[in-house]
C-alpha atoms as a PDB file:
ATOM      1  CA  UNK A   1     -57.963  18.936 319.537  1.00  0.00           C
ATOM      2  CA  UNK A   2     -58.791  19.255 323.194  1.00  0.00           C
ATOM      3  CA  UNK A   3     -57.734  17.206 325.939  1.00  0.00           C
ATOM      4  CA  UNK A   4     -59.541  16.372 329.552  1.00  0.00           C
ATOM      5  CA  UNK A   5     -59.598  20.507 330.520  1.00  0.00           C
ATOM      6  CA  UNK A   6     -62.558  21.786 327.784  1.00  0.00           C
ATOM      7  CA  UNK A   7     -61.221  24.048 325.970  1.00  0.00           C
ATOM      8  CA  UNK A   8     -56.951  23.246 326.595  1.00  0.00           C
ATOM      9  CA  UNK A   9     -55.419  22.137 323.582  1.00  0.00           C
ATOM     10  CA  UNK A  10     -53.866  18.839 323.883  1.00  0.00           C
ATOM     11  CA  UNK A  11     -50.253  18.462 323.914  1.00  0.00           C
ATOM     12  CA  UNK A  12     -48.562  17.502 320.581  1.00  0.00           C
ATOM     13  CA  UNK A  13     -45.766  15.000 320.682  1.00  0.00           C
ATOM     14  CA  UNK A  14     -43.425  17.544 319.938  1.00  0.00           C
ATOM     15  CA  UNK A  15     -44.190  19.434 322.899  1.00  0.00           C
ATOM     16  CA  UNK A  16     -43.876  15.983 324.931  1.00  0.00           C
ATOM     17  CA  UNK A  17     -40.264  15.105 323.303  1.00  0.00           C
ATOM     18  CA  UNK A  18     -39.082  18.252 322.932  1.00  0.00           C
ATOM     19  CA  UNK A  19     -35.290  18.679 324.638  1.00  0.00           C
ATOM     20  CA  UNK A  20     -34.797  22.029 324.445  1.00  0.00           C
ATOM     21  CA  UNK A  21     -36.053  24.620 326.849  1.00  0.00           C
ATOM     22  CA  UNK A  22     -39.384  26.422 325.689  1.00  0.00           C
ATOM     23  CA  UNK A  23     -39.228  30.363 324.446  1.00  0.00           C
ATOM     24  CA  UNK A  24     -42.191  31.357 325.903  1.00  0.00           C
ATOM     25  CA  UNK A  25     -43.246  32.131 329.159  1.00  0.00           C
ATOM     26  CA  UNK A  26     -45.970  29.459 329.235  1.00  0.00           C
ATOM     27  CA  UNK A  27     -44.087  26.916 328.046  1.00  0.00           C
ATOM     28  CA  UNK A  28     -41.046  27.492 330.438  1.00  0.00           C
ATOM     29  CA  UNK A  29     -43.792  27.400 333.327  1.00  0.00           C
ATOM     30  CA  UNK A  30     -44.847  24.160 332.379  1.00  0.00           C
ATOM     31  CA  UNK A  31     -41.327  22.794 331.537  1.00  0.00           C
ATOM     32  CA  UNK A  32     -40.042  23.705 335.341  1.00  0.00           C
ATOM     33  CA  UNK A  33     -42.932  21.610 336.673  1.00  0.00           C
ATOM     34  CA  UNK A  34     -41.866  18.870 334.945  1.00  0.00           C
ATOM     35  CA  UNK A  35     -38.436  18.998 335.861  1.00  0.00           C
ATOM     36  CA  UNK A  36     -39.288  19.663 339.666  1.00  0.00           C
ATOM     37  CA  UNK A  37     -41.806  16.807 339.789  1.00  0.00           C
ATOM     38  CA  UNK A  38     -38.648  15.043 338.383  1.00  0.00           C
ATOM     39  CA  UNK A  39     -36.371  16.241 341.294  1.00  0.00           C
ATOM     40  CA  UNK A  40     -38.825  15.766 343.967  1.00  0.00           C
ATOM     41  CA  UNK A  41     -38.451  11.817 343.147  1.00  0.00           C
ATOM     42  CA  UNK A  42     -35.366  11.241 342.581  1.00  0.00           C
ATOM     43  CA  UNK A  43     -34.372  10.289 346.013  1.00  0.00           C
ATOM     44  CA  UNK A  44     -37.169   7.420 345.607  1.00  0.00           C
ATOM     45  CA  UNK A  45     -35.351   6.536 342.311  1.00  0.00           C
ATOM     46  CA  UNK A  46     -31.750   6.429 343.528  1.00  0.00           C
ATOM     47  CA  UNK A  47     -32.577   4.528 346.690  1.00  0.00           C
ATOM     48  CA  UNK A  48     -34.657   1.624 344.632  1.00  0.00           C
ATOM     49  CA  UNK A  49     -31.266   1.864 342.308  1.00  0.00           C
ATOM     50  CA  UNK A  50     -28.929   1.037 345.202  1.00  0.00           C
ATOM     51  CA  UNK A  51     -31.376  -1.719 346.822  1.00  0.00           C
ATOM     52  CA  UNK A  52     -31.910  -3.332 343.373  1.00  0.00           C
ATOM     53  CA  UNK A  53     -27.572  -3.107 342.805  1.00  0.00           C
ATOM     54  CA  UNK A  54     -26.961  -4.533 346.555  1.00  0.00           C
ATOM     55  CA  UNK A  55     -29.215  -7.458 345.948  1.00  0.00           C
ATOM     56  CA  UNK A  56     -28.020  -8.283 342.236  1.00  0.00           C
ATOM     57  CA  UNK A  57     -24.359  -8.085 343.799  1.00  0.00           C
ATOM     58  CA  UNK A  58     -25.192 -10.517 347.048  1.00  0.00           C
ATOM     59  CA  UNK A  59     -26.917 -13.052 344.510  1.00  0.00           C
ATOM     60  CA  UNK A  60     -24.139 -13.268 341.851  1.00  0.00           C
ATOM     61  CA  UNK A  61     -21.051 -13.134 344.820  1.00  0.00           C
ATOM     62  CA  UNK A  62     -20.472 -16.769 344.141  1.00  0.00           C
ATOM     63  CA  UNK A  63     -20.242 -16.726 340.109  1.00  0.00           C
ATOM     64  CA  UNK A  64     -19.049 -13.881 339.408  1.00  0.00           C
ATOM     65  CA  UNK A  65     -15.387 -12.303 340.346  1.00  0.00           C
ATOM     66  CA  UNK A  66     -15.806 -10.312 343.310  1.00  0.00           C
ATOM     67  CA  UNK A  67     -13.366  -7.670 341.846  1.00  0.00           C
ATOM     68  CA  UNK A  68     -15.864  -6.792 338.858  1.00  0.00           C
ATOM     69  CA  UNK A  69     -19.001  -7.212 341.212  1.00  0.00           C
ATOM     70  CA  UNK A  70     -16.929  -4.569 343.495  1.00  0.00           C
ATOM     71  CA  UNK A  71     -16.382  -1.817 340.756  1.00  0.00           C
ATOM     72  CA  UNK A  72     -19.782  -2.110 338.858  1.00  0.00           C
ATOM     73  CA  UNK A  73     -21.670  -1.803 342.582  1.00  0.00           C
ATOM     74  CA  UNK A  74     -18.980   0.775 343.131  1.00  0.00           C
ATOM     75  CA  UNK A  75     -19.688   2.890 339.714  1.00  0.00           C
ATOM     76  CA  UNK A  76     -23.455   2.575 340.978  1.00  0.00           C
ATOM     77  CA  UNK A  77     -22.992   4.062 344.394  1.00  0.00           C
ATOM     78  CA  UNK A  78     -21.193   7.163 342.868  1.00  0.00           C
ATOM     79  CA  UNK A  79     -23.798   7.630 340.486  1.00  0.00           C
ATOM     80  CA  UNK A  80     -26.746   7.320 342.218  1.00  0.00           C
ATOM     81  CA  UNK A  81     -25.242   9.596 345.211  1.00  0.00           C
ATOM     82  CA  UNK A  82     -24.388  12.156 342.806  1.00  0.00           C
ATOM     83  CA  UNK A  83     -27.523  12.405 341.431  1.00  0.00           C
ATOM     84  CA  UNK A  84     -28.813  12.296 345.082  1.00  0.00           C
ATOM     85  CA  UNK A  85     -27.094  15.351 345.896  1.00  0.00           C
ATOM     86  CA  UNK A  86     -27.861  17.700 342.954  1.00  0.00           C
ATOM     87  CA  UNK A  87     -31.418  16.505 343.843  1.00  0.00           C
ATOM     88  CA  UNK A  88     -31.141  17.763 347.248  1.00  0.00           C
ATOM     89  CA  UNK A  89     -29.252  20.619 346.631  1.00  0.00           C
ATOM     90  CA  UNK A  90     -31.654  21.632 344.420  1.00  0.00           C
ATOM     91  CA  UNK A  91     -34.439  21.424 346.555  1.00  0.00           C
ATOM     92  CA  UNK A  92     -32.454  23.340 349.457  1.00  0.00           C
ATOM     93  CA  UNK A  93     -30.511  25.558 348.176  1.00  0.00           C
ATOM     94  CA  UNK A  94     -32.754  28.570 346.091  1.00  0.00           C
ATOM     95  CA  UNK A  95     -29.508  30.103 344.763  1.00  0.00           C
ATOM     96  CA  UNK A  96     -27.623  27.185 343.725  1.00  0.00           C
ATOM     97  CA  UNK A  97     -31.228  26.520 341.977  1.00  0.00           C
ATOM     98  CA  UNK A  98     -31.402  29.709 340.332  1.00  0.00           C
ATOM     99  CA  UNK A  99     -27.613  30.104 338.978  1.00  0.00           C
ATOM    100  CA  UNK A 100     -27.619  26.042 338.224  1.00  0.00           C
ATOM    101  CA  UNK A 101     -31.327  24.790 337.097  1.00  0.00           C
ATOM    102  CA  UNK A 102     -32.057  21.347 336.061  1.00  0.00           C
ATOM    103  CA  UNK A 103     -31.804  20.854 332.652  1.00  0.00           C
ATOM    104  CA  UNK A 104     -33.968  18.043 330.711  1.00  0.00           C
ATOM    105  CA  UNK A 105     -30.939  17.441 328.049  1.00  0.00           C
ATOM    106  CA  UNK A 106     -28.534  16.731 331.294  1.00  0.00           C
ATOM    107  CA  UNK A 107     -30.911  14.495 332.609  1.00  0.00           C
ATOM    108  CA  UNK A 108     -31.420  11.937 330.020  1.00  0.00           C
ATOM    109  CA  UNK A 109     -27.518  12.012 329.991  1.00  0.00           C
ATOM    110  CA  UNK A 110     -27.769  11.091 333.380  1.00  0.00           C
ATOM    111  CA  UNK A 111     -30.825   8.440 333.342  1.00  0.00           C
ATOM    112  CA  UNK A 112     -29.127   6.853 329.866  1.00  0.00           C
ATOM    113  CA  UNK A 113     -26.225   6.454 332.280  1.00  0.00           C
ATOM    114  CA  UNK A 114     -27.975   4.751 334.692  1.00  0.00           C
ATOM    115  CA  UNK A 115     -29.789   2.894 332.267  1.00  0.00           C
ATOM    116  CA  UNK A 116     -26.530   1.581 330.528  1.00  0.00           C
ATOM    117  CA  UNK A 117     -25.306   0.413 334.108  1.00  0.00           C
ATOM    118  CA  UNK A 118     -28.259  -2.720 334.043  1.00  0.00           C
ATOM    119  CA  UNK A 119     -26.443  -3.866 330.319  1.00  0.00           C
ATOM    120  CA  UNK A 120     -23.535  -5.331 332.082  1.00  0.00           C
ATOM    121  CA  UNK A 121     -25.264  -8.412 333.930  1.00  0.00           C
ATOM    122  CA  UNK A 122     -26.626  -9.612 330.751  1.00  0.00           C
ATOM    123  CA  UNK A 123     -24.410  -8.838 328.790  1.00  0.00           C
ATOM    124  CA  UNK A 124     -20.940 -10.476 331.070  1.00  0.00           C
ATOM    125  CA  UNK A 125     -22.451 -12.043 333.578  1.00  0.00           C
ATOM    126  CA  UNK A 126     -25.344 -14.260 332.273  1.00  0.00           C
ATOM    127  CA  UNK A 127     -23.541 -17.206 331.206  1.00  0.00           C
ATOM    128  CA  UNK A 128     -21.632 -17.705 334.142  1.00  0.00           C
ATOM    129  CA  UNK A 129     -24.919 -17.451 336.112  1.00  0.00           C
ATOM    130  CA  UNK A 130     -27.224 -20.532 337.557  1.00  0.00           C
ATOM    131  CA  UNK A 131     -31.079 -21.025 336.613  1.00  0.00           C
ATOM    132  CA  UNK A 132     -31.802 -18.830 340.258  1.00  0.00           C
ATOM    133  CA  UNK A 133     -29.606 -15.821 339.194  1.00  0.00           C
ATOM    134  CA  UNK A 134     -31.124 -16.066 335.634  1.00  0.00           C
ATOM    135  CA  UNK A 135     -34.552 -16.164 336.756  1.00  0.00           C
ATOM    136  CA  UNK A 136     -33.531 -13.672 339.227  1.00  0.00           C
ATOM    137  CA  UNK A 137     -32.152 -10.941 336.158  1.00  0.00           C
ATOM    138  CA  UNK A 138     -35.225 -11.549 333.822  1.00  0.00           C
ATOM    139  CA  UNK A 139     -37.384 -10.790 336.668  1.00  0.00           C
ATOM    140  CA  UNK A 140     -35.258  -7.331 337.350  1.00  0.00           C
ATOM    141  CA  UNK A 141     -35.232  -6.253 334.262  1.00  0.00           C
ATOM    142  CA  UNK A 142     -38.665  -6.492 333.965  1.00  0.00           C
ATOM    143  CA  UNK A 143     -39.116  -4.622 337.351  1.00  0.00           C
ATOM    144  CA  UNK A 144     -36.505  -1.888 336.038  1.00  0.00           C
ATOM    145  CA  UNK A 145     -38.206  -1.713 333.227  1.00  0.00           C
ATOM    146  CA  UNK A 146     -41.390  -0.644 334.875  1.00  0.00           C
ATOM    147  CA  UNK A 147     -40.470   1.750 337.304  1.00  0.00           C
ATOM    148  CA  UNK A 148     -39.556   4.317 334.627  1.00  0.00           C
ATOM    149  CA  UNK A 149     -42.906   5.260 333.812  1.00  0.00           C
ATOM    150  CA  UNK A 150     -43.659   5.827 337.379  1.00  0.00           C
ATOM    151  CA  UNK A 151     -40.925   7.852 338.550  1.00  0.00           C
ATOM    152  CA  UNK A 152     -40.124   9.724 334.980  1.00  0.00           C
ATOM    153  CA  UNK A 153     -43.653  10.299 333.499  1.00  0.00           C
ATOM    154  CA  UNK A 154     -42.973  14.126 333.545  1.00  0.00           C
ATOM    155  CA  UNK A 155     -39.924  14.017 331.387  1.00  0.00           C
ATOM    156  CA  UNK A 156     -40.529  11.433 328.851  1.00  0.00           C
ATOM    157  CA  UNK A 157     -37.581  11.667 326.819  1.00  0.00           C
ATOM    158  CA  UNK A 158     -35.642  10.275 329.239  1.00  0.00           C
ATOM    159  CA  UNK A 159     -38.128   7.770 330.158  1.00  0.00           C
ATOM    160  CA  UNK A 160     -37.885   6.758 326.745  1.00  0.00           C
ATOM    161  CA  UNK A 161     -34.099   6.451 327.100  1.00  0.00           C
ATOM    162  CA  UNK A 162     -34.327   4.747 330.058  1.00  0.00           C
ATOM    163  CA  UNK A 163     -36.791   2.322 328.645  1.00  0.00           C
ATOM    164  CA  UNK A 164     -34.963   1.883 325.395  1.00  0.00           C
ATOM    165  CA  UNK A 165     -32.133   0.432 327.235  1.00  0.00           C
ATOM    166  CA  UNK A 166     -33.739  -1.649 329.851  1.00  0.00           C
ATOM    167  CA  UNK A 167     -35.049  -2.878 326.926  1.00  0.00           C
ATOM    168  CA  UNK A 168     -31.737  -3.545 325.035  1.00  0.00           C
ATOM    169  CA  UNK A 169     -30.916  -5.977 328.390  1.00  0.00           C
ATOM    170  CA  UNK A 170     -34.512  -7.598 328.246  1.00  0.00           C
ATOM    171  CA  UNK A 171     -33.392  -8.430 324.642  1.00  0.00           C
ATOM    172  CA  UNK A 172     -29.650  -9.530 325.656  1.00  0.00           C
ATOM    173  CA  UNK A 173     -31.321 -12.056 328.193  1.00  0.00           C
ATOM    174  CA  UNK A 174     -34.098 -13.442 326.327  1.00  0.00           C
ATOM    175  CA  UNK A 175     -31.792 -13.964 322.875  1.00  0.00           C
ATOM    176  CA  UNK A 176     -29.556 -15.567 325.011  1.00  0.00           C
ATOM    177  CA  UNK A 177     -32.677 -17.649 326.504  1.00  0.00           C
ATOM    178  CA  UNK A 178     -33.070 -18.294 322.765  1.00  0.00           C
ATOM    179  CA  UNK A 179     -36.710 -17.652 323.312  1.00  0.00           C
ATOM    180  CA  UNK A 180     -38.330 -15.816 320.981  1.00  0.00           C
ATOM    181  CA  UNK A 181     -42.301 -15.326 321.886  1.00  0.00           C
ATOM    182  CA  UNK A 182     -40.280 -13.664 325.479  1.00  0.00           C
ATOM    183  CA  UNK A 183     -38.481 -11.695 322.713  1.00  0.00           C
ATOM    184  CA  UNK A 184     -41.517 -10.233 320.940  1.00  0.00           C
ATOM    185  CA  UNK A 185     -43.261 -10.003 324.560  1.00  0.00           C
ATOM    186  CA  UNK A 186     -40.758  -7.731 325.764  1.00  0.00           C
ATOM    187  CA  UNK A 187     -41.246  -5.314 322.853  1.00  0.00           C
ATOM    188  CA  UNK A 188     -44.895  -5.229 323.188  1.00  0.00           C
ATOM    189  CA  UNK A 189     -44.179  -3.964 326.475  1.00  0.00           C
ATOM    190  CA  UNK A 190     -42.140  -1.667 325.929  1.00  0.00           C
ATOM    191  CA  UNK A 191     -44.536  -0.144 323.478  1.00  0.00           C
ATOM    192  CA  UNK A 192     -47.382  -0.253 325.361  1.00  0.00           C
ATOM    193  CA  UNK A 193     -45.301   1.269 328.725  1.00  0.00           C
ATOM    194  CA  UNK A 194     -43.919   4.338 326.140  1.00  0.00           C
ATOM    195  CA  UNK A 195     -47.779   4.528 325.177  1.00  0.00           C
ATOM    196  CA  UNK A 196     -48.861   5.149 328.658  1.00  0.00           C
ATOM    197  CA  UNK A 197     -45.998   7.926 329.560  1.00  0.00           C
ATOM    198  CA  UNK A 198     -47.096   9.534 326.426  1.00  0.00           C
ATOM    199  CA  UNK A 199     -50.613   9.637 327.716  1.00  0.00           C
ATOM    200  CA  UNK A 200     -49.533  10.674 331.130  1.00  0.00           C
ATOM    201  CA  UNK A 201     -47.260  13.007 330.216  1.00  0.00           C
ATOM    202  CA  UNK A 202     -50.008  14.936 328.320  1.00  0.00           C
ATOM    203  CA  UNK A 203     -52.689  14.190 331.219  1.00  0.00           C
ATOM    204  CA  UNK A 204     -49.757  16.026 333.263  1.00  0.00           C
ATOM    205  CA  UNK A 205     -49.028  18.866 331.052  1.00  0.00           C
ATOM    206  CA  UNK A 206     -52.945  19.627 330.530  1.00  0.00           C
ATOM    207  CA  UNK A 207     -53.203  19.668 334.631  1.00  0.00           C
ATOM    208  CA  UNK A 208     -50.293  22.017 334.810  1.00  0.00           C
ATOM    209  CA  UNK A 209     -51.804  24.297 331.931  1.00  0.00           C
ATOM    210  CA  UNK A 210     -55.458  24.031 333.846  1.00  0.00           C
ATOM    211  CA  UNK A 211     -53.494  25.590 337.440  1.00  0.00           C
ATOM    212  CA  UNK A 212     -51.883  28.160 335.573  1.00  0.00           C
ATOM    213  CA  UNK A 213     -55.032  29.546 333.904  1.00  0.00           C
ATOM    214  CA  UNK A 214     -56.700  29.492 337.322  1.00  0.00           C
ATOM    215  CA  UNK A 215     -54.191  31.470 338.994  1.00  0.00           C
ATOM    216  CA  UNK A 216     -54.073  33.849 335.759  1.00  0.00           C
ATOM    217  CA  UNK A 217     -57.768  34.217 336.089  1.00  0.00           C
ATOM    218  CA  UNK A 218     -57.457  34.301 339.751  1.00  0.00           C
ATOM    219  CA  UNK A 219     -55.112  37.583 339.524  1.00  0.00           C
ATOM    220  CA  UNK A 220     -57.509  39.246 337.014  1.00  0.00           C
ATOM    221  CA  UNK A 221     -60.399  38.934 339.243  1.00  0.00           C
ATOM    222  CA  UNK A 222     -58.540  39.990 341.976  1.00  0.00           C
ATOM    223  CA  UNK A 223     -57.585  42.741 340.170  1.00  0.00           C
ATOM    224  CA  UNK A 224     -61.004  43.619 338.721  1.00  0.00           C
ATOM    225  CA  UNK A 225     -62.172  43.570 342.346  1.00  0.00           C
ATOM    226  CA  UNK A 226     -59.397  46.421 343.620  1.00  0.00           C
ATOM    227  CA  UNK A 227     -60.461  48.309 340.530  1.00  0.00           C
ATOM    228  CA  UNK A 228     -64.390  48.554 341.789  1.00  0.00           C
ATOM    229  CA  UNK A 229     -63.619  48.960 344.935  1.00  0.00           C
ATOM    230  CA  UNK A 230     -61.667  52.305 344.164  1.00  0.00           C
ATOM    231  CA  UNK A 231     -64.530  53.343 341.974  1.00  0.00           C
ATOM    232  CA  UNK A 232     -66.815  52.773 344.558  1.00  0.00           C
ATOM    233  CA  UNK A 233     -65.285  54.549 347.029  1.00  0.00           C
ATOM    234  CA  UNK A 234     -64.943  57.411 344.418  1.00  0.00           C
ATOM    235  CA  UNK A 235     -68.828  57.276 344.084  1.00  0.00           C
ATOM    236  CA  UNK A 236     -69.643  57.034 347.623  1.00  0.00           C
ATOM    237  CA  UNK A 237     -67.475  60.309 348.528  1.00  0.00           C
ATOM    238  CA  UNK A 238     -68.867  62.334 345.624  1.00  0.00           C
ATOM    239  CA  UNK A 239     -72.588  61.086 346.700  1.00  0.00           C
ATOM    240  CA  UNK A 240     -72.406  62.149 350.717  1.00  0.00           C
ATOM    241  CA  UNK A 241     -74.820  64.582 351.870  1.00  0.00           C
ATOM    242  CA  UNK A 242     -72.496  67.600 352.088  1.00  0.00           C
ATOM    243  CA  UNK A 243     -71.031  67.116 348.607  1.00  0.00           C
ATOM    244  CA  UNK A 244     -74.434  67.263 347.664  1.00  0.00           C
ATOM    245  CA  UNK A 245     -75.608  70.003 349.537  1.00  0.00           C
ATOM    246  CA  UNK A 246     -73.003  72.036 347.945  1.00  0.00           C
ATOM    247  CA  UNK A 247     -73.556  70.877 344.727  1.00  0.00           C
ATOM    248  CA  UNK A 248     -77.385  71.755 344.806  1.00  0.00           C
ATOM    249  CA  UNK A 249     -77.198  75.155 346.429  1.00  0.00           C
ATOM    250  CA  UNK A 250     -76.163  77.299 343.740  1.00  0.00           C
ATOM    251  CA  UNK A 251     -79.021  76.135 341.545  1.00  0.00           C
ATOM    252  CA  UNK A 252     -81.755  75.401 343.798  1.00  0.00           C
ATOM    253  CA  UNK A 253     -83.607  77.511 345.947  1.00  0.00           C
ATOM    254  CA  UNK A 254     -83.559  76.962 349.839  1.00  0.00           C
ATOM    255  CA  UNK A 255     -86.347  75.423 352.102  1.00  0.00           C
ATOM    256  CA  UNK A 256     -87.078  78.904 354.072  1.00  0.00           C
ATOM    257  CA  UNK A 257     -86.623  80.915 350.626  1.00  0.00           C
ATOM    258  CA  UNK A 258     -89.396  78.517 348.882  1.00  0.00           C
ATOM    259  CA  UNK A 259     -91.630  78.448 352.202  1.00  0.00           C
ATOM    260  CA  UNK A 260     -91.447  82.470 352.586  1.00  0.00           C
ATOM    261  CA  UNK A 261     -92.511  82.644 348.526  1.00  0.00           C
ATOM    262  CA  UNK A 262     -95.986  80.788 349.459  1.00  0.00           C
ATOM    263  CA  UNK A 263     -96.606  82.489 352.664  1.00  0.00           C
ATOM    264  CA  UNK A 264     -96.511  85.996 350.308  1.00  0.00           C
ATOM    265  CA  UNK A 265     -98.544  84.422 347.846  1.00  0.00           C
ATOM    266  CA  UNK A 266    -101.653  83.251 350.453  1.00  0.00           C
ATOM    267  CA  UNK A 267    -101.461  86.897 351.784  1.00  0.00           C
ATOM    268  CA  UNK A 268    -101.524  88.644 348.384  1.00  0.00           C
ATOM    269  CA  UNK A 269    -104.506  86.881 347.285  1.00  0.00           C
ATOM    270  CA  UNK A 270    -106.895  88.404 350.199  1.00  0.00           C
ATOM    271  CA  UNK A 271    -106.247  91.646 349.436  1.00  0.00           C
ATOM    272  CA  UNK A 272    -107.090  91.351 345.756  1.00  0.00           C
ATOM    273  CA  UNK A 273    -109.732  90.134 346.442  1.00  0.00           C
ATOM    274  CA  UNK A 274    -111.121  93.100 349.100  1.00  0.00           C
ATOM    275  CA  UNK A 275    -109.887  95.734 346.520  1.00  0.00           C
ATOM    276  CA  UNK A 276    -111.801  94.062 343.583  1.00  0.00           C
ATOM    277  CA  UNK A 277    -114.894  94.742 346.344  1.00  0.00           C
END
């Protein structure tokens, strides 16, 4: 089956969920774009993380103990700026890169992490919430829930994780709500959200695939070009006038030789003909 670029296969679901790092040389190309598109936005990530936490905190100060509030917010800041700084460090430093790479099992460790942070609002803190903070957590989660197939659509099994769980809290709040058509809503999205990171993720994989053929077929032209310009150069040398020259002289007789052959043959011709008189 092809996909969007002709003649590139499409990638199977396998290839999309697979964890472990690819064998082949193609497959490890495409799997370190993936994972550097992830890098390159996790400071977006982190920083909508710690606005999101700060403004969940300042709206449930007054119903919630401020010594909880305090040490969730606090296990969110350490999180989020240790992720922060592998992401930077990884995008600085080409050594600490090289001898440390990203790894796609270590990140859905650390986005399930995340993830599992947004579980303890519904799950503790709902009931002792008013109708503003509840409203205020179903429209979060919903938000939360969304921004993982923007920022993780090149590693989807941890967008999948990520989703999963923001849709374990969804769940927690609306069975709490008691309402089930929010219930069954919620699922729907969630299936149609791990529907389009499927679809992206392949759209993403196929454009990756597409740039490396390019710059394969770029290097064989390239090369095809050096090669025919050293032939050419070959043919031009052995075609110059002097090689020539020297390569016709043993065989073929000179200008003067040829013009002093005639000249003996328009005399010799007279004088036949006055001794046949």
């Amino acid at each position: 089956m092809t996909g969007a670029h002709g003649l590139l296969p499409r990638a199977t679901l396998r290839e999309v969920f697979n964890v472990r790092a690819p064998r082949d040389a193609r497959g490890r190309a495409v799997r370190r774009a993936q994972l550097d598109n992830f890098v390159r936005l996790v400071p977006i990530t982190v920083l909508v993380q710690l606005i999101t936490a700060g403004v969940l905190v300042a709206s449930f100060r007054d119903n919630v103990d401020s010594l909880w509030l305090g040490l969730w917010f606090g296990g969110a800041v350490i999180l989020c700026f240790a992720r922060m700084a592998r992401a930077l460090r990884l995008r600085i430093d080409a050594d600490y890169a090289r001898t440390n790479p990203p790894s796609l099992f270590k990140i859905c460790l650390i986005v399930s992490a995340l993830a599992a942070m947004w579980l303890i609002p519904p799950i503790f803190w709902f009931d002792a919430a008013g109708p503003g903070e509840r409203l205020f957590l179903c429209v979060l989660a919903a938000a939360l829930i969304s921004a993982g197939t923007v920022t993780m659509v090149s590693v989807p099994p941890a967008a999948v994780c990520y989703i999963a769980l923001m849709l374990l809290s969804c769940l927690t709040i609306t069975w709490k709500l008691g309402n089930t058509p929010l219930m069954v809503l919620s699922v729907i999205y969630a299936a149609m959200l791990v529907g389009a990171i499927i679809t992206n993720s392949r759209q993403f994989i196929a454009n990756v695939r597409a740039t490396l053929d390019l710059e394969e077929r770029g290097e064989i032209i390239q090369l095809l070009r050096e090669f025919e310009a050293a032939g050419s150069g070959g043919l031009c040398s052995s075609n110059s006038p002097s090689a020539s020259r020297s390569a016709t002289s043993p065989f073929r007789p000179s200008r003067a030789a040829a013009g002093g052959r005639c000249r003996a043959s328009r005399c010799a011709i007279p004088t036949a003909t006055s001794s046949a008189g």
